[in-house]
Protein backbone atom coordinates (compact mmCIF):
# COMPACT_ATOMS: atom_id res chain seq x y z
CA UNK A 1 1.40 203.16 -53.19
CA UNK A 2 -2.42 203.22 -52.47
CA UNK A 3 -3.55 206.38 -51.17
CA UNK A 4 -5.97 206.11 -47.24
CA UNK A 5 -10.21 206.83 -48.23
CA UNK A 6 -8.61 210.62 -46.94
CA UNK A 7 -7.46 211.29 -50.00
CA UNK A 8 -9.43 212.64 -53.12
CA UNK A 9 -8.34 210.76 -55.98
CA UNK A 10 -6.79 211.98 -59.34
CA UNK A 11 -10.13 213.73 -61.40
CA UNK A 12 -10.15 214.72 -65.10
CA UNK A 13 -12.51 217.29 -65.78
CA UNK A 14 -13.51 218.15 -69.32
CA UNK A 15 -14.08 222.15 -69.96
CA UNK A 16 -17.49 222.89 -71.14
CA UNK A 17 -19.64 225.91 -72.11
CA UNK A 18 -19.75 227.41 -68.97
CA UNK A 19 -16.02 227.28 -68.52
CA UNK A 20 -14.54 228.99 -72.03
CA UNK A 21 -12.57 231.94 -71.56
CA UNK A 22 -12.23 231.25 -67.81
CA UNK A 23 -9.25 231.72 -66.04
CA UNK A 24 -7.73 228.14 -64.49
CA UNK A 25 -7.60 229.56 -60.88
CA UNK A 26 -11.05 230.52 -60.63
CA UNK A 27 -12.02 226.82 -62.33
CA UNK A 28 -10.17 225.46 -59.71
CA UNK A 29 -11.87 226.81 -57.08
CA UNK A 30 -15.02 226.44 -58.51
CA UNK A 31 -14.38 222.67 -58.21
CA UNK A 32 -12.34 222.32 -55.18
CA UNK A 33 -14.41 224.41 -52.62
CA UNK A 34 -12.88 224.99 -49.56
CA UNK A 35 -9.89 224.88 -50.57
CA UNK A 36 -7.63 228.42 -50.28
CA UNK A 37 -6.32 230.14 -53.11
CA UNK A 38 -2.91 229.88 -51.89
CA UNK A 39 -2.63 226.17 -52.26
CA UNK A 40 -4.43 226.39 -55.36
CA UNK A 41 -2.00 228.29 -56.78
CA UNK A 42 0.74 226.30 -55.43
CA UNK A 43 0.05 223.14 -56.93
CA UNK A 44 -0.77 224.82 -60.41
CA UNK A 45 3.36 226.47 -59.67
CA UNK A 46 4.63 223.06 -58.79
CA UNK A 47 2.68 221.10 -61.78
CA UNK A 48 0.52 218.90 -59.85
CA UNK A 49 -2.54 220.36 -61.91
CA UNK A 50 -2.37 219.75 -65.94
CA UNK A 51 -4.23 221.34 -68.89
CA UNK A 52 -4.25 218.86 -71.67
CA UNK A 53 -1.12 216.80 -70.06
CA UNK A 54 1.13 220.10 -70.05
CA UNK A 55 2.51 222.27 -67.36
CA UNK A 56 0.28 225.91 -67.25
CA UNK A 57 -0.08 228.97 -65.20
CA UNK A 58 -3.08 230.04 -63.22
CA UNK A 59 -3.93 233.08 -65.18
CA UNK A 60 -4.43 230.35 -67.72
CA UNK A 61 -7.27 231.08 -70.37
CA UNK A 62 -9.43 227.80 -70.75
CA UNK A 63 -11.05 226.57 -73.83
CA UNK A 64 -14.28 224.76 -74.13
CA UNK A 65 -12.79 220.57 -74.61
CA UNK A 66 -9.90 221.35 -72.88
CA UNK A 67 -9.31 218.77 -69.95
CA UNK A 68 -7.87 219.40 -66.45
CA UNK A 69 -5.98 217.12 -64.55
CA UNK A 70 -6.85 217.85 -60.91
CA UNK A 71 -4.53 216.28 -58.39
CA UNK A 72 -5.57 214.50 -54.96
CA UNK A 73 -6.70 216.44 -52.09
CA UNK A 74 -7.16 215.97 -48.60
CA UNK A 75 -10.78 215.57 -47.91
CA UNK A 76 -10.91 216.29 -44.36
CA UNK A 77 -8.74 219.33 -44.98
CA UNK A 78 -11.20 220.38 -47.69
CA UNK A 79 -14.25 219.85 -45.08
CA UNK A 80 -12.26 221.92 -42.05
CA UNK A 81 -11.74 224.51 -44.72
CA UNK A 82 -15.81 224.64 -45.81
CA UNK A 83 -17.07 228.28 -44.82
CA UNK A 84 -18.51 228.05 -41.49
CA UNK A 85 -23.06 228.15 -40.84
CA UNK A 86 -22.43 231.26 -39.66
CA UNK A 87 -20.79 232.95 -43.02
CA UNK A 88 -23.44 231.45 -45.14
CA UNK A 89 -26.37 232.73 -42.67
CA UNK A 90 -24.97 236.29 -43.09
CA UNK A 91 -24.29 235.89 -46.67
CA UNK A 92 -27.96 234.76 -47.03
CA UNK A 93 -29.01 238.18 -45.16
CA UNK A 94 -27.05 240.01 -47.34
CA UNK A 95 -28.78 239.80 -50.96
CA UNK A 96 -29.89 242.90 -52.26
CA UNK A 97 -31.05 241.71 -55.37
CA UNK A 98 -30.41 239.14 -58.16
CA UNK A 99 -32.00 238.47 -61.86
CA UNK A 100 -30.28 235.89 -64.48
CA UNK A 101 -27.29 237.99 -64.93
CA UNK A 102 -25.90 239.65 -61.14
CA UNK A 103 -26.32 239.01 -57.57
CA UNK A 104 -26.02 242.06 -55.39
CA UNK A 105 -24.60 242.16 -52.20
CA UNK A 106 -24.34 243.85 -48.92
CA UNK A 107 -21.14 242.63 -48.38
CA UNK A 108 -20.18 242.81 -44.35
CA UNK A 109 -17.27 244.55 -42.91
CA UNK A 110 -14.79 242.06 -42.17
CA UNK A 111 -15.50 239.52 -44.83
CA UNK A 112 -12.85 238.99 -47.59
CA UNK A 113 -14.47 238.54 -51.15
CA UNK A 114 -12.26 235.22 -51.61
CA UNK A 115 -10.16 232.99 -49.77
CA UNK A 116 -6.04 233.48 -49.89
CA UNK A 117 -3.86 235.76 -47.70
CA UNK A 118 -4.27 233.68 -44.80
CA UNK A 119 -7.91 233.57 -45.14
CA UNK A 120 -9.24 230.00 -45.72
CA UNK A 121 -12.45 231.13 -47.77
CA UNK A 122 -14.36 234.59 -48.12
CA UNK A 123 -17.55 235.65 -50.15
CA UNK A 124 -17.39 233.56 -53.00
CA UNK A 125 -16.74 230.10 -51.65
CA UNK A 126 -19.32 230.70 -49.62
CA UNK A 127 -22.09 231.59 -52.47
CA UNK A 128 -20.70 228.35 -53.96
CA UNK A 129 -21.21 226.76 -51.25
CA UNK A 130 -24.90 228.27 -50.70
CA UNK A 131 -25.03 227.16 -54.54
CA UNK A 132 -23.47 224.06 -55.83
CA UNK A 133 -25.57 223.79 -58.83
CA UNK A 134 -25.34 227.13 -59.85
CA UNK A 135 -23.43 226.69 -63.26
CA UNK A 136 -21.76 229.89 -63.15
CA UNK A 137 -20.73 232.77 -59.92
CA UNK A 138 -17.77 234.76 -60.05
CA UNK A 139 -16.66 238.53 -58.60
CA UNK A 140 -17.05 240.83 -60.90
CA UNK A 141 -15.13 243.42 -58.90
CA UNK A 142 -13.25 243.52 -55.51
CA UNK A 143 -14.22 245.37 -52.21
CA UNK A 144 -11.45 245.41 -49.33
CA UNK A 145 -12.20 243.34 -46.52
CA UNK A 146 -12.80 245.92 -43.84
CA UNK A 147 -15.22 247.62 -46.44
CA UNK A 148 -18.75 247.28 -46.14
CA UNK A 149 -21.41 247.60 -49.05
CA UNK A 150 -22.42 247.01 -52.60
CA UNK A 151 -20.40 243.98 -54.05
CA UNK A 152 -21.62 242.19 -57.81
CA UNK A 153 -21.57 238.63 -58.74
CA UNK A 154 -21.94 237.85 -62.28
CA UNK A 155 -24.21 234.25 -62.98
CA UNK A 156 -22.91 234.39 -66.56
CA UNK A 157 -19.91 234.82 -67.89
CA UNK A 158 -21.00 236.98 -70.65
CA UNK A 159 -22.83 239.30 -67.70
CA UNK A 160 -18.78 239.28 -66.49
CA UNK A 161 -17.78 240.25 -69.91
CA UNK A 162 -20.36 243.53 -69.86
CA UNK A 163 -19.12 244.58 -66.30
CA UNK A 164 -15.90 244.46 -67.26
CA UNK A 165 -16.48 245.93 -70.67
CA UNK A 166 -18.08 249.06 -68.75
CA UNK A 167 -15.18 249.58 -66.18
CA UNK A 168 -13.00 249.96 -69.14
CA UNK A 169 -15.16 252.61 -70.58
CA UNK A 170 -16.58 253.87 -67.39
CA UNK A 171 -19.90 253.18 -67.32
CA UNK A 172 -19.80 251.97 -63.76
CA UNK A 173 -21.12 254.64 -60.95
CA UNK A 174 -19.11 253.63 -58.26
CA UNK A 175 -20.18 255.92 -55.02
CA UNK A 176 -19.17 255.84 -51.25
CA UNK A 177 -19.52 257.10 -48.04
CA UNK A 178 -16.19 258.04 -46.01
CA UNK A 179 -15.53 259.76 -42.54
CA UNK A 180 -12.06 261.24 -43.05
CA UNK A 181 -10.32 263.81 -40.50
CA UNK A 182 -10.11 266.69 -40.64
CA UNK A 183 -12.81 269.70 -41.61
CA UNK A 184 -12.84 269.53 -45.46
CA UNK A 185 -12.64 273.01 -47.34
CA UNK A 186 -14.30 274.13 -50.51
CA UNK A 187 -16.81 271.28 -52.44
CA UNK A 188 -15.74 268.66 -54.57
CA UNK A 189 -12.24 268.05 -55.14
CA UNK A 190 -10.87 265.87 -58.09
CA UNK A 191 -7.30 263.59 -56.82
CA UNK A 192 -5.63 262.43 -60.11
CA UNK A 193 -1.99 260.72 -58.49
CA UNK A 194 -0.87 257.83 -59.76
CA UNK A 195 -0.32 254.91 -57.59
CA UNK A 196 2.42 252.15 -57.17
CA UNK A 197 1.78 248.76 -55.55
CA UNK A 198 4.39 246.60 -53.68
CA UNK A 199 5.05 244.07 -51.23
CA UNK A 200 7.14 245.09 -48.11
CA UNK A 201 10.02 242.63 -46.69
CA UNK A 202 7.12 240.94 -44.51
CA UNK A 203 4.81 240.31 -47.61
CA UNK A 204 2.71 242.83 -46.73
CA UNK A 205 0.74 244.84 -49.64
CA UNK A 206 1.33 248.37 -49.39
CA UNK A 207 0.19 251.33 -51.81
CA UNK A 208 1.63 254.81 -52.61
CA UNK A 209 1.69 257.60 -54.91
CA UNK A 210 4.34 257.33 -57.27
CA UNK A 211 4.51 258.88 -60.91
CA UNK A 212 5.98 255.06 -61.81
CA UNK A 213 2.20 254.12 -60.78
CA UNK A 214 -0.54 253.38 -62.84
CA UNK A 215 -2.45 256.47 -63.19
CA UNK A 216 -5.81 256.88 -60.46
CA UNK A 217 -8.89 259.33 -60.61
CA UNK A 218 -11.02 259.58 -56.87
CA UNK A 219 -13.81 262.61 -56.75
CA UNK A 220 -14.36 263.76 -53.32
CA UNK A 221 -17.56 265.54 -52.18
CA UNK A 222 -18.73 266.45 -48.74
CA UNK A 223 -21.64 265.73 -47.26
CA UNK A 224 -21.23 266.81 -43.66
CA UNK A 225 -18.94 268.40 -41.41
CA UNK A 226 -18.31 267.20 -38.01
CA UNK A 227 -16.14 268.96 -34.99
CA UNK A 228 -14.11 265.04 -35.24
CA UNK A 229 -14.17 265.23 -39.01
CA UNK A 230 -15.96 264.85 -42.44
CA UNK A 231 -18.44 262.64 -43.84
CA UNK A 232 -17.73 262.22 -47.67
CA UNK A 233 -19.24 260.79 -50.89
CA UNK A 234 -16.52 259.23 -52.65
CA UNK A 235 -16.45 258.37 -56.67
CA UNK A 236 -14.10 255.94 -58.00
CA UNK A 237 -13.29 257.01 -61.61
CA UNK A 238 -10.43 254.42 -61.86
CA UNK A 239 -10.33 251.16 -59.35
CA UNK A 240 -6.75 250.42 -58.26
CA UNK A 241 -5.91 248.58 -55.14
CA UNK A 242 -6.59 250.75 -51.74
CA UNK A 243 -7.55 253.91 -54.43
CA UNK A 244 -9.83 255.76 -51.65
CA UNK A 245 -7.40 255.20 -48.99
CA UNK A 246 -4.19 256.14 -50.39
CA UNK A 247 -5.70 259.23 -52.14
CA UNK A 248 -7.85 260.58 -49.34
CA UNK A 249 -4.12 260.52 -47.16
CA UNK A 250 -1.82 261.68 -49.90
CA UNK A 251 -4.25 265.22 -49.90
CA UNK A 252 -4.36 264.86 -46.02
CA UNK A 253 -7.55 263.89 -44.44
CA UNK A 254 -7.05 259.98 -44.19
CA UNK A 255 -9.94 257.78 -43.69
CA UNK A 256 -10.96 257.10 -39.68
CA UNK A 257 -9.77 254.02 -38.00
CA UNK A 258 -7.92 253.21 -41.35
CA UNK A 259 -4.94 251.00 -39.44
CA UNK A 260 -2.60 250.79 -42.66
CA UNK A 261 -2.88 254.79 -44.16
CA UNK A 262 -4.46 256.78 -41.49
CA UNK A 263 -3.51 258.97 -38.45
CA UNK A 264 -2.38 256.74 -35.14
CA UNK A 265 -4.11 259.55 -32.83
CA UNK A 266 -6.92 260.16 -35.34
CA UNK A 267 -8.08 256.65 -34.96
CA UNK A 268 -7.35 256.36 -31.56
CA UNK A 269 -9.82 259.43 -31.21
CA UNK A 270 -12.69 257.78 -33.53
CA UNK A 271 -11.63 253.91 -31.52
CA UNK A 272 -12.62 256.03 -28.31
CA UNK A 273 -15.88 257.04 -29.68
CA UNK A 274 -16.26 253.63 -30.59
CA UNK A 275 -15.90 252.86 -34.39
CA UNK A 276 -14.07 249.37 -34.54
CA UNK A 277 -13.58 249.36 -38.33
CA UNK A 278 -12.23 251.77 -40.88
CA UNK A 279 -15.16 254.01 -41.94
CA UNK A 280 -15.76 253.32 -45.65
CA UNK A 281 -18.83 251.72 -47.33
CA UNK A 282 -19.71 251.03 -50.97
CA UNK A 283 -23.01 253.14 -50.71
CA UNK A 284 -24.13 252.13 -54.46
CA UNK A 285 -23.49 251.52 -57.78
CA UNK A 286 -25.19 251.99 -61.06
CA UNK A 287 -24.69 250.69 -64.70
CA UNK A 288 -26.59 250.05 -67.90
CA UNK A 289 -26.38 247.19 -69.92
CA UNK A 290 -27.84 248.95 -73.71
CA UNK A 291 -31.05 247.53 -74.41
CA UNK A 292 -31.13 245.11 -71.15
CA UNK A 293 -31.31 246.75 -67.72
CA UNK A 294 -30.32 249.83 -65.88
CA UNK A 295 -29.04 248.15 -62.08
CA UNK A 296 -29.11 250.88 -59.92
CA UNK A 297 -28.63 249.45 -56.23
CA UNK A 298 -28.19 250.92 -52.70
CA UNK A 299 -26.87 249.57 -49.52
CA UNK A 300 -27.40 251.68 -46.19
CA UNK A 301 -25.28 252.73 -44.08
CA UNK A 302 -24.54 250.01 -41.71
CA UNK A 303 -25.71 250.89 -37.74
CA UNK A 304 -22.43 250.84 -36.29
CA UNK A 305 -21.73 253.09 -38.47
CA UNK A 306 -24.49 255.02 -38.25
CA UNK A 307 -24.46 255.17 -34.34
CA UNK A 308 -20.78 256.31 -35.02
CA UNK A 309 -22.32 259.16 -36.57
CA UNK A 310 -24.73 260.09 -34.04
CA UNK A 311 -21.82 260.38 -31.40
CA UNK A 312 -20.16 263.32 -33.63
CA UNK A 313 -20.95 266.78 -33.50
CA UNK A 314 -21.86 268.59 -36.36
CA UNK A 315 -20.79 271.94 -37.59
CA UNK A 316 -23.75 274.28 -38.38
C-alpha cells in the first residue's frame, strides 16, 4: 500500500563516531525533532524501530556501525510539534556561556528540559532545532520545569562522560537559592533522608522519604530572614528527583508556592504577594575538568523573583 507525500518514509541510519555509547532514545530524538519522547518510546516498545534488524529497548547502548531502522512518521505532525519562534528566541537570550565542550544556560521557569509528559518539546529540541548541524548536544543534568537557572549541555560526548564522571565523585558545586516558610533557626543544617520515587494511580510522579529510598544529602544555609519566611542557599550533595523539595518539607519549612510538597495557605500567602512560580533557582554551579578548565557560572536571580523579595519584610 503506498504511503500519501505525509508520510516520512522508512530511513536507515548508520551509527557513527558521534553516536557510540549513546543511548537509542536520545539518537532518536536527535534525528526525529519534534517529535515527543513519549511516542518515541512507544514505537521503540512496539518494534517499529530496529537496531541491526532486531527488536531493542530505548536505554539501548549504540555502537559505532550499528544501523537503525527508523520507521515512517507523520511529517505534518512532526512540523506542528517543532518548538515554537518564541521558545527558540528565549532560548537564544538565555546563553550564559559556551566553549567546545558545554553550553550554559539560564534556563526559564516554566520550560521543561525535554519533551515527554505531555509536553511536545522542551530545552533540548529546541537547541537542536537552533542547531541542526551541531554534531553533538545533549543534557548533562536535569532541572525541574518550574525551576529557573543554571542548566549544562555537553557538545561532546566525552565532555558528557566528565560531567557525569564528577557527579559520581562529587566534584559538581551545585548551589541554590530557596524561599521556604517559616523563620529558619540556627545556620546550616545537613538533611541526609533517603527518598523513594513512585507513580500515583493517576500517573503522577510523586517523591517521599522512605528508608526503602535511595539515600539523599541537601545542605541548607540561610541567607535572610523574612517576617513571610526564609531565603536559603541550597547545596545538592546527591541529585535525586524533587531532592530540594521533598527534603526542605520532610524538616518542615517547604519551599513557597511549591503546588506538589508545600503548605496550601503558605502559598496562598506568597500567591497574594504575587509569586506565580515555586521559588527555587539554580543560582550556580562549579566544576573542574583536571588540566582543562575550571567552569564556574552564575545566573541571577530572576526579577520576579527578585521583586518577590522586595515585597517581604526582613527581620533585623
Amino acid at each position: 500500500m503506498e504511503k500519501s507525500d505525509n508520510w516520512q518514509s522508512v530511513t536507515e541510519v548508520v551509527v557513527g563516531e558521534g553516536g557510540d555509547g549513546q543511548r537509542l532514545d536520545n539518537f532518536l530524538m536527535k534525528h526525529l525533532k519534534g517529535v515527543p519522547k513519549s511516542h518515541i518510546y512507544r514505537i521503540v516498545r512496539k518494534g517499529e524501530v530496529r537496531v541491526n534488524k532486531g527488536r531493542c529497548q530505548n536505554k539501548r547502548k549504540l555502537m559505532c556501525g550499528d544501523t537503525v531502522r527508523i520507521p515512517p512518521i507523520r511529517l505534518e505532525q512532526q512540523e506542528s510539534l517543532t518548538p515554537s519562534a518564541s521558545l527558540l528566541q528565549l532560548l537564544r537570550r538565555s546563553v550564559l556561556f559556551e566553549d567546545d565542550r558545554f553550553l550554559f544556560l539560564d534556563k526559564p521557569a516554566g520550560v521543561a528540559v525535554h519533551g515527554g509528559s505531555g509536553v511536545s518539546h522542551g530545552v533540548i529540541e529546541g537547541l537542536r532545532q537552533l542547531r541542526p548541524d551541531a554534531p553533538y548536544l545533549e543534557l548533562a543534568h536535569r532541572l525541574d520545569r518550574d525551576t529557573s537557572g543554571c542548566l549544562v549541555i555537553a557538545k561532546r560526548r566525552s565532555a558528557l562522560r566528565a560531567f557525569h564522571g564528577l557527579t559520581q565523585s562529587g566534584g559538581i558545586d551545585k548551589r541554590y537559592r530557596a524561599l521556604v516558610m517559616g523563620v529558619w533557626q540556627g545556620g546550616e543544617r545537613s538533611v541526609n533522608a533517603p527518598l523513594l520515587k513512585r507513580n500515583t494511580l493517576s500517573g503522577e510522579r510523586i517523591v517521599t522519604v522512605s528508608p526503602s529510598g535511595k539515600m539523599a544529602r541537601t545542605l541548607f544555609r540561610p541567607l535572610t530572614q523574612y517576617r513571610q519566611g526564609s531565603l536559603l542557599e541550597v547545596k545538592l550533595v546527591t541529585g535525586r528527583t524533587h531532592q530540594i523539595r521533598v527534603h526542605a518539607k520532610h524538616i518542615g519549612h517547604p519551599l513557597a508556592a511549591d503546588p506538589k510538597y508545600g503548605d496550601a495557605q503558605y502559598n496562598q500567602q506568597m500567591t497574594d504577594l504575587g509569586l506565580k512560580r515555586v521559588f527555587l533557582h539554580a543560582h550556580s554551579i562549579r566544576f573542574t575538568l583536571p588540566e582543562i578548565f575550571t567552569y564556574d557560572l552564575v545566573a541571577p536571580l530572576p526579577e520576579g523573583l527578585q521583586q518577590l523579595l522586595q515585597r517581604l519584610e526582613p527581620i533585623t
